[in-house]
N, C-alpha and C. Protein backbone atom coordinates (compact mmCIF):
# COMPACT_ATOMS: atom_id res chain seq x y z
N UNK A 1 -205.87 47.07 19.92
CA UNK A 1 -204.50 46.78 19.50
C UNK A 1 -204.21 47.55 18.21
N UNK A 2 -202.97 48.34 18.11
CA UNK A 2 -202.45 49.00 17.04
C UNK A 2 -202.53 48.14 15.98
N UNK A 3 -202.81 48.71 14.83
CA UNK A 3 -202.41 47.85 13.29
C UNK A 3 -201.16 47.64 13.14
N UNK A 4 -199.96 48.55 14.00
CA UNK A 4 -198.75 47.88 13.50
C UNK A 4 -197.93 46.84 14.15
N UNK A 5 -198.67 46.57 15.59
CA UNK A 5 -198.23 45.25 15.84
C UNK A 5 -199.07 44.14 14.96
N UNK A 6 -199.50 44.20 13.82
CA UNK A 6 -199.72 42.92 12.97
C UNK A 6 -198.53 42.69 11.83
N UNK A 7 -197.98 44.09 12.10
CA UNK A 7 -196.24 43.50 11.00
C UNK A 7 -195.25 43.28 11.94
N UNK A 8 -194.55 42.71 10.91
CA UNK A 8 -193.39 42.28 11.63
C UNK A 8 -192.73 43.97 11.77
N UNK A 9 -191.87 43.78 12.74
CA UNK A 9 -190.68 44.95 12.90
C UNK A 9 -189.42 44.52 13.80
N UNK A 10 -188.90 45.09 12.82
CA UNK A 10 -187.34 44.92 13.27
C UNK A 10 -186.21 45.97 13.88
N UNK A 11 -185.58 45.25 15.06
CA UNK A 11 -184.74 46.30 15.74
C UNK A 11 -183.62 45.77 15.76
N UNK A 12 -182.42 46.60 15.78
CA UNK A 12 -180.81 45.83 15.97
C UNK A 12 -180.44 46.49 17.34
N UNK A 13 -179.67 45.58 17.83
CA UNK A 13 -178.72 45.92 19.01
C UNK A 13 -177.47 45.58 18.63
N UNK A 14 -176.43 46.68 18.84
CA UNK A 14 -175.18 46.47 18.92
C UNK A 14 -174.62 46.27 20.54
N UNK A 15 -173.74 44.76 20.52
CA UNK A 15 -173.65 44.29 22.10
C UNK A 15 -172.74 44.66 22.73
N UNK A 16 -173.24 45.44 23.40
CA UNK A 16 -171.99 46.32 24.72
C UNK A 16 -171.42 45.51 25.89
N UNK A 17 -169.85 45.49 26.28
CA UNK A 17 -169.71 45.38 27.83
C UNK A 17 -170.82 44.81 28.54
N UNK A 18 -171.47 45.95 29.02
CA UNK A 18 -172.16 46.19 30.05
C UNK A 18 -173.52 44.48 29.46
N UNK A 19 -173.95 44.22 29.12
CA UNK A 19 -174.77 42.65 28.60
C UNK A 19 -173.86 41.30 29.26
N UNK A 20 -172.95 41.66 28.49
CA UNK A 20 -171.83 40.54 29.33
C UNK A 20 -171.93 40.33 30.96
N UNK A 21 -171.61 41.59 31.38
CA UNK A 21 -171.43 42.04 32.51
C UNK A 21 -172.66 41.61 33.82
N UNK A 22 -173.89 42.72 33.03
CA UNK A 22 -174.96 42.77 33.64
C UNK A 22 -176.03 41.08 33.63
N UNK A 23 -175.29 40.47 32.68
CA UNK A 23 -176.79 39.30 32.28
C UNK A 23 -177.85 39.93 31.74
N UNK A 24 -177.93 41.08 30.90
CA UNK A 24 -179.09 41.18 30.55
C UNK A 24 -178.65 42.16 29.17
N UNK A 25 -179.58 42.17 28.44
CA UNK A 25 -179.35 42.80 26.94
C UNK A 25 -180.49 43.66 27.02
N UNK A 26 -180.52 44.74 26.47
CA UNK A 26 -181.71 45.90 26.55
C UNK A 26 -182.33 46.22 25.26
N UNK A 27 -183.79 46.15 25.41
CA UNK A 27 -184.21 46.33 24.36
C UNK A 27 -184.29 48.21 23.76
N UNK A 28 -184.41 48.72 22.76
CA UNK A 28 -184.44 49.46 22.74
C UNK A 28 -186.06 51.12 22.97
N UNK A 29 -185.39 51.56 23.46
CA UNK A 29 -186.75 52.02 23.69
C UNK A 29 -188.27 52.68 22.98
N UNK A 30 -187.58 52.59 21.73
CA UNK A 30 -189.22 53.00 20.85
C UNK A 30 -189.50 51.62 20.84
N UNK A 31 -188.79 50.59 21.10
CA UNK A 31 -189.57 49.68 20.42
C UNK A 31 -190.57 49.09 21.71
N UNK A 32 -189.67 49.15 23.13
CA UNK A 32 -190.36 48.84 24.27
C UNK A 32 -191.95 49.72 24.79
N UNK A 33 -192.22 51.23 23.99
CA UNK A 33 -193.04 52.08 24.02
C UNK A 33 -193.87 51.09 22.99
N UNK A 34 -193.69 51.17 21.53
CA UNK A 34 -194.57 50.33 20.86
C UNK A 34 -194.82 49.07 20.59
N UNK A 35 -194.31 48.52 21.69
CA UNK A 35 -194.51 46.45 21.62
C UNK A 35 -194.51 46.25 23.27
N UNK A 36 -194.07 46.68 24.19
CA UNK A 36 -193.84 46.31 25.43
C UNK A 36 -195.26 46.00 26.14
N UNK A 37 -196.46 46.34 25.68
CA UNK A 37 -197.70 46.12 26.10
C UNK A 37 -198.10 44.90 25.52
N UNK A 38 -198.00 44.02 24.46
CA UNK A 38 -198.37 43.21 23.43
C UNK A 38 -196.95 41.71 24.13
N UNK A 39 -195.97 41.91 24.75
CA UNK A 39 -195.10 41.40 24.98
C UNK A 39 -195.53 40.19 26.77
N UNK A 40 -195.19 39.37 26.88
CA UNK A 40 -195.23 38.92 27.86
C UNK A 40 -194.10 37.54 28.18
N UNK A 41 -194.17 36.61 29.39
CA UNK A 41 -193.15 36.12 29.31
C UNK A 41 -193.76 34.84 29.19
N UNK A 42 -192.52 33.30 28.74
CA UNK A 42 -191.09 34.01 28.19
C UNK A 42 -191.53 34.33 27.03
N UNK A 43 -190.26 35.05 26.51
CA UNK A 43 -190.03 35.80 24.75
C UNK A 43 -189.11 34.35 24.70
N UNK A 44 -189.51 34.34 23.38
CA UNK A 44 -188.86 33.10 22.15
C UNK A 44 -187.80 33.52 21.64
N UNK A 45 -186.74 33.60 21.40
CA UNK A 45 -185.56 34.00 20.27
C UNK A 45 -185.52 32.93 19.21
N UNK A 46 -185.71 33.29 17.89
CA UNK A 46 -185.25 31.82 16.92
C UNK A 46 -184.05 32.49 16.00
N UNK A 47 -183.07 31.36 15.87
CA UNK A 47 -182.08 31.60 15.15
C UNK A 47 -182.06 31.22 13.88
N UNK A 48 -181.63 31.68 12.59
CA UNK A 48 -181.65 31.16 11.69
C UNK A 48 -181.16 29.34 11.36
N UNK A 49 -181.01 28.51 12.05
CA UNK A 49 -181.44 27.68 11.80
C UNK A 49 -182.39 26.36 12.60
N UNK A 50 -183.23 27.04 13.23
CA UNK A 50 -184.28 27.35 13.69
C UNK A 50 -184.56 26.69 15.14
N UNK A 51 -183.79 26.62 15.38
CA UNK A 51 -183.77 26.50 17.13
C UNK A 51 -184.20 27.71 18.00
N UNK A 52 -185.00 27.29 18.88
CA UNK A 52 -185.70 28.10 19.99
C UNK A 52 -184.94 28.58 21.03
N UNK A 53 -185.15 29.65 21.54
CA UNK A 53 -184.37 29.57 23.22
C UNK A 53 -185.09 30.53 23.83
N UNK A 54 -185.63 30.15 25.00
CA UNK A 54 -186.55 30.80 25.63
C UNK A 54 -185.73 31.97 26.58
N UNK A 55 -186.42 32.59 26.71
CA UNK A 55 -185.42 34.22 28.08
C UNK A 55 -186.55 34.67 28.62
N UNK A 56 -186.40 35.17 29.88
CA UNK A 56 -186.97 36.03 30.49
C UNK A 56 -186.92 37.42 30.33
N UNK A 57 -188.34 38.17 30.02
CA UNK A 57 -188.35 39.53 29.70
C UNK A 57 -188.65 40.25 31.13
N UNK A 58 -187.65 41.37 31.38
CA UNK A 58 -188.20 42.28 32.08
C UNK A 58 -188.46 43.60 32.08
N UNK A 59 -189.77 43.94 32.60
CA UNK A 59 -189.82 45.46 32.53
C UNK A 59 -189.84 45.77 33.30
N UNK A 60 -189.51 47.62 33.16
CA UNK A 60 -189.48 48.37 34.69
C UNK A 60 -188.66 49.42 34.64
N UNK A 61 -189.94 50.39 35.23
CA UNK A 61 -189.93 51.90 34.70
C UNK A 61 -189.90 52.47 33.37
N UNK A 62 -190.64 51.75 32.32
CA UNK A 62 -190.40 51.76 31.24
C UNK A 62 -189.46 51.98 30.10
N UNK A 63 -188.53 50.52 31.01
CA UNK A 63 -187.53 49.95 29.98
C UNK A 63 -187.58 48.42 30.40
N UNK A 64 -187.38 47.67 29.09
CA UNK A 64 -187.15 46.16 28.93
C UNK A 64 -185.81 45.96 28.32
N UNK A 65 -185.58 44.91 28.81
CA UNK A 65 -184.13 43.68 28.72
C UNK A 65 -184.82 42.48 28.72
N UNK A 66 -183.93 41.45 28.21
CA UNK A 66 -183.73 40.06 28.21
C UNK A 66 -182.70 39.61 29.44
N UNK A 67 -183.67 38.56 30.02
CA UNK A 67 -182.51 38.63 31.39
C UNK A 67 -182.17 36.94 31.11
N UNK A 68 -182.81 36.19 32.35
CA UNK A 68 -182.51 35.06 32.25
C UNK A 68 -182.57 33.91 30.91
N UNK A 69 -181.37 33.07 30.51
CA UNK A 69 -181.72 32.98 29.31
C UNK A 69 -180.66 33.54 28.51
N UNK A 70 -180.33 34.62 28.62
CA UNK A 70 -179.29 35.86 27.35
C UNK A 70 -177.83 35.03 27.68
N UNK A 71 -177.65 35.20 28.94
CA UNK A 71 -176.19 34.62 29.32
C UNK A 71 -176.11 33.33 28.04
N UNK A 72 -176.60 32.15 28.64
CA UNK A 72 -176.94 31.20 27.77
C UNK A 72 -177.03 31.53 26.29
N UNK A 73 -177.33 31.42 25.62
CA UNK A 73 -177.73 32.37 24.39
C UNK A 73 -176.67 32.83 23.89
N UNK A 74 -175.97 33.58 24.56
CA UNK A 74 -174.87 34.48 24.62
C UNK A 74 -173.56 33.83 24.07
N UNK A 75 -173.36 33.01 25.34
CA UNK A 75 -172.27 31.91 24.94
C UNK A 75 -172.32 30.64 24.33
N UNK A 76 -173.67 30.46 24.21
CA UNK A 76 -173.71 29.04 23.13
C UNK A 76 -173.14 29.64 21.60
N UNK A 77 -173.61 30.95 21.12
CA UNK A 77 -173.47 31.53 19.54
C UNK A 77 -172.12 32.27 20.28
N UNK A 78 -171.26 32.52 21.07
CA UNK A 78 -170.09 33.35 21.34
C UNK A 78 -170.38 34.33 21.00
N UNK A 79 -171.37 35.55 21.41
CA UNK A 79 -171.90 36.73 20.97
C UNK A 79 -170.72 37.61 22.61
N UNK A 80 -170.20 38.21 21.74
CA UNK A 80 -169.57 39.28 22.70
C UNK A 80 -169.68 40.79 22.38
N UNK A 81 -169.14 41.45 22.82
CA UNK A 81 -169.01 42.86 22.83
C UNK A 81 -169.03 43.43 21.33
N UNK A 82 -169.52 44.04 20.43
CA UNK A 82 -169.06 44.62 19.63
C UNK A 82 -170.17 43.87 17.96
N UNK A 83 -170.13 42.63 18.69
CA UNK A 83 -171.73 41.89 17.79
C UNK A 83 -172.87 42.41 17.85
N UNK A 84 -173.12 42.96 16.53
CA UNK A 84 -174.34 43.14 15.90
C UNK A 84 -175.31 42.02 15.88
N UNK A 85 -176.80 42.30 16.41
CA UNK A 85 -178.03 41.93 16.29
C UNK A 85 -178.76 42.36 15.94
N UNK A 86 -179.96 41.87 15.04
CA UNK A 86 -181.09 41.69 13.91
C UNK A 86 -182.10 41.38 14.65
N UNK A 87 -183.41 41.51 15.19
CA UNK A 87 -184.28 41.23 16.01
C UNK A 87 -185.22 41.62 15.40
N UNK A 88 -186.35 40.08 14.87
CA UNK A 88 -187.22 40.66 14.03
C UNK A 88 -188.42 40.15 14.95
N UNK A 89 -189.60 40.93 15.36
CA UNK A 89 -190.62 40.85 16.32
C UNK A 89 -191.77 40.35 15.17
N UNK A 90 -192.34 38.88 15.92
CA UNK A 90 -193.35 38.06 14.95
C UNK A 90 -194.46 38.33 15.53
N UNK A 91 -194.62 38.27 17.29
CA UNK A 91 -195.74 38.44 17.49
C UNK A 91 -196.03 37.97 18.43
N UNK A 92 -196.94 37.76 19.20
CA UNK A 92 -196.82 36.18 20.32
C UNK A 92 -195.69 36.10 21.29
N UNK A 93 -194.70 37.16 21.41
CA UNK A 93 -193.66 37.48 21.94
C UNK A 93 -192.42 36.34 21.50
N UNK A 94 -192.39 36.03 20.11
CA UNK A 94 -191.19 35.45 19.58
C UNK A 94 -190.67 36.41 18.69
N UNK A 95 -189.49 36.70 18.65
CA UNK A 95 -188.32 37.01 18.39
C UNK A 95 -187.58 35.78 16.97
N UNK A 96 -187.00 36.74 15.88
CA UNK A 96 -186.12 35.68 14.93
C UNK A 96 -184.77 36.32 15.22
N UNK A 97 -183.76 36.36 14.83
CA UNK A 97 -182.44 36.71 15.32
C UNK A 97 -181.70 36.56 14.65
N UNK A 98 -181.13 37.51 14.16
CA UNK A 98 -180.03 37.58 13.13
C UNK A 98 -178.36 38.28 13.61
N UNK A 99 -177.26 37.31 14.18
CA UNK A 99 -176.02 37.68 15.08
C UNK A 99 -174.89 37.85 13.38
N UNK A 100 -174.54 39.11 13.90
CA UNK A 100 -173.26 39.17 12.71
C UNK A 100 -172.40 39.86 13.78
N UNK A 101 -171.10 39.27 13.48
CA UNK A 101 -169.86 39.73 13.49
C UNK A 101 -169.19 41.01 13.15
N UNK A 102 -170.10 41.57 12.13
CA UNK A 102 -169.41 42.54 10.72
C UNK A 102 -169.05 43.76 11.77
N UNK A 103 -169.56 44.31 12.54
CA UNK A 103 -169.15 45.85 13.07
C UNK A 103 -168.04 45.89 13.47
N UNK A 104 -167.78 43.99 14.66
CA UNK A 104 -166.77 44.18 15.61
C UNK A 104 -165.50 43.77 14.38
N UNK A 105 -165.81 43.00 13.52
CA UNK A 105 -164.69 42.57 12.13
C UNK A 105 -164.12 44.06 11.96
N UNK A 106 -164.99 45.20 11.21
CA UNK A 106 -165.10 46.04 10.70
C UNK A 106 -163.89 47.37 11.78
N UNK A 107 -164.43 46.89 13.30
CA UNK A 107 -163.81 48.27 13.96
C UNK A 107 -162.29 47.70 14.42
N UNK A 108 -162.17 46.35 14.39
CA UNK A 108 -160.99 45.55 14.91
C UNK A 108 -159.94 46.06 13.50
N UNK A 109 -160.54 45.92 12.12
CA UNK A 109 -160.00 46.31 11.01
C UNK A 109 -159.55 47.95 10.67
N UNK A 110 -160.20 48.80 11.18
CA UNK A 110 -160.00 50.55 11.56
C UNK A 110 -158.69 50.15 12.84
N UNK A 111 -159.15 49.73 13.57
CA UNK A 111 -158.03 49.61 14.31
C UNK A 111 -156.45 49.62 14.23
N UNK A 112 -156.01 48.81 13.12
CA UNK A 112 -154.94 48.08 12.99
C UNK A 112 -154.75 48.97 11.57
N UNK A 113 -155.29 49.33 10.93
CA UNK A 113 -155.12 50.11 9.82
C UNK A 113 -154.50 51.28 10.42
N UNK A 114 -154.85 51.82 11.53
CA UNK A 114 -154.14 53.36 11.99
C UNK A 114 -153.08 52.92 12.98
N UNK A 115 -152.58 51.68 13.05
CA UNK A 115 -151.08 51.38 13.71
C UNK A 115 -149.90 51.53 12.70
């Protein structure tokens, strides 16, 4: 096992359409190359105030998503299109999770500024 799965590391996803759509959120791919072996199911998500929620990870063809589980997840915190995520990898295949608003605030605000 690599020395750097003993730190933590962190990845963000910005949430597209297509998550809503599909039921599933994608992880990104350096991180699925350097953690996707160390990963198994379920993955844990914890939120900052510290509730659990379990999801189903899938791989295949070397790419991973969060499938079953995300929907849920999704709409309990109202995470839609345009929400920024914080995904900090502990180990053990739990996940901490950090959901901000700020991009979709931020591009809704560019928006209306050039009307």
């Amino acid at each position: 096992m690599a020395s750097h799965l003993h730190q933590p590391h962190h990845f963000f996803k910005v949430v597209l359409e297509d998550a809503a759509r599909s039921g599933k959120l994608g992880i990104p791919a350096k991180f699925a190359r350097d953690y996707g072996d160390s990963l198994s199911n379920p993955v844990f998500i914890k939120v900052p105030s510290g509730k659990i929620w379990e999801l189903e990870l899938v791989k295949c063809g070397g790419k991973m998503w969060f499938r079953n589980g995300w929907l849920n997840f999704a709409k309990h915190y109202s995470v839609e299109p345009g929400h920024f995520l914080v995904l900090r990898y502990e180990g053990g295949s739990h996940f901490h999770v950090i959901i901000s608003i700020e991009l979709q605030r931020r591009s809704n605000i560019q928006m209306l500024s050039k009307k």
